[in-house]
Each structure stands twice: as C-alpha cells, then as structure tokens.
Protein backbone atom coordinates (compact mmCIF):
# COMPACT_ATOMS: atom_id res chain seq x y z
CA UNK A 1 6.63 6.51 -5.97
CA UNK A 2 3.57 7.36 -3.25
CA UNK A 3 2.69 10.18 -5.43
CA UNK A 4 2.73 7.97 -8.40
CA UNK A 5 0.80 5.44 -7.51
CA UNK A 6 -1.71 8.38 -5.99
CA UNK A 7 -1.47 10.48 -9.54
CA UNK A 8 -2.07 7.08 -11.47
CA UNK A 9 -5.10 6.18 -9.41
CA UNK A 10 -6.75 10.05 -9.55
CA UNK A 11 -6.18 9.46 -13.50
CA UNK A 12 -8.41 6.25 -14.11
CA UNK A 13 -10.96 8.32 -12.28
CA UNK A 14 -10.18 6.55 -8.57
CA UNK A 15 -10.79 9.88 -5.94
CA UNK A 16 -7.90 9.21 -3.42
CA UNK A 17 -7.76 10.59 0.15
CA UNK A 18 -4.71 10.89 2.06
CA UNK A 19 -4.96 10.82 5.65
CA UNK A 20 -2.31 11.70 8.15
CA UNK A 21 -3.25 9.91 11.52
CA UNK A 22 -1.60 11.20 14.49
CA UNK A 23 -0.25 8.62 17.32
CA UNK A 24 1.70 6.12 17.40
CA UNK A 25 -0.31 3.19 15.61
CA UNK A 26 -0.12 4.88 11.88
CA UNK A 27 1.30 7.66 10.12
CA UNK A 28 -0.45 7.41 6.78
CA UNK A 29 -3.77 6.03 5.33
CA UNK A 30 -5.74 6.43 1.84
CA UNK A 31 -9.15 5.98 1.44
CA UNK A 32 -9.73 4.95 -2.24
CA UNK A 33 -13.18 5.81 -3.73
CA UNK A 34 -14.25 4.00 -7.41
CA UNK A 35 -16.68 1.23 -8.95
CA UNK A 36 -13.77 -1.07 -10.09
CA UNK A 37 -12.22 -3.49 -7.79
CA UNK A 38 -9.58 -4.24 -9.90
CA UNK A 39 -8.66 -0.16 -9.77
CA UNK A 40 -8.59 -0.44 -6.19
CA UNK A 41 -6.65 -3.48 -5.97
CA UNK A 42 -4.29 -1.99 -8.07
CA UNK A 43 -4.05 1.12 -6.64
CA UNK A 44 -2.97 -0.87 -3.10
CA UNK A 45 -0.47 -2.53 -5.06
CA UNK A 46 1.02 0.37 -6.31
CA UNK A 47 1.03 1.88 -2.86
CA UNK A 48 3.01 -1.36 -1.34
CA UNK A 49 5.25 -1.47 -4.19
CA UNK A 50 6.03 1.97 -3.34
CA UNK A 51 7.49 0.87 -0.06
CA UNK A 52 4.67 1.48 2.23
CA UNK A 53 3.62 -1.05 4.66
CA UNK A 54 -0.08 -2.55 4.07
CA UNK A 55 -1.49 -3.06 8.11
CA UNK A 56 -5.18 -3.20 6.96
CA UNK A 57 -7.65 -3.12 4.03
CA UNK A 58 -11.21 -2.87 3.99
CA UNK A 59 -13.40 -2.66 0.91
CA UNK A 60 -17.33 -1.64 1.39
CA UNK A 61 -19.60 -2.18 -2.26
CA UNK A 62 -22.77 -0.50 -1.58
C-alpha cells in the first residue's frame, strides 16, 4: 500500500523521496516535492492509510 501511495504520488508529477533514518526515533520518512498542497496532503493521507504512523509534517512554500 506504501508503494501505492508512493507510485500514485510520482504519477500526478509529486517527486517523492524515501528516507531510511537509522536510530531508534524513526525508521522511515518521505520528503514530498510539488506546487499543489492538496497533492501533498493527499499523498500523506495515502501514506497513513497505508498503515504508517504520521509523527511529524512540515510543509515549506517558497
């Protein structure tokens, strides 16, 4: 479902970077890049539906 969510995203033109963190405070993080909020928002959603767990978001518009 991850790699749905990440195929979906890369489709509407989202570029999606997956990130394995080593440690103990994450295992996983994506770094979404694309002019559409909404895209992005959805793109988290599809990643939480998926079963992940959300810890943090942060969204930059420059």
């Amino acid at each position: 479902a991850v790699e749905a969510a990440v195929g979906k995203a890369v489709a509407e033109g989202l570029q999606v970077v997956p990130v394995a963190v080593l440690g103990h405070k994450a295992d996983l993080a994506f770094m979404a890049l694309g002019p559409d909020w909404w895209q992005l928002k959805a793109f988290q959603t599809a990643v939480t539906d998926a079963g992940l767990v959300l810890v943090d978001s942060y969204v930059s518009l420059t």
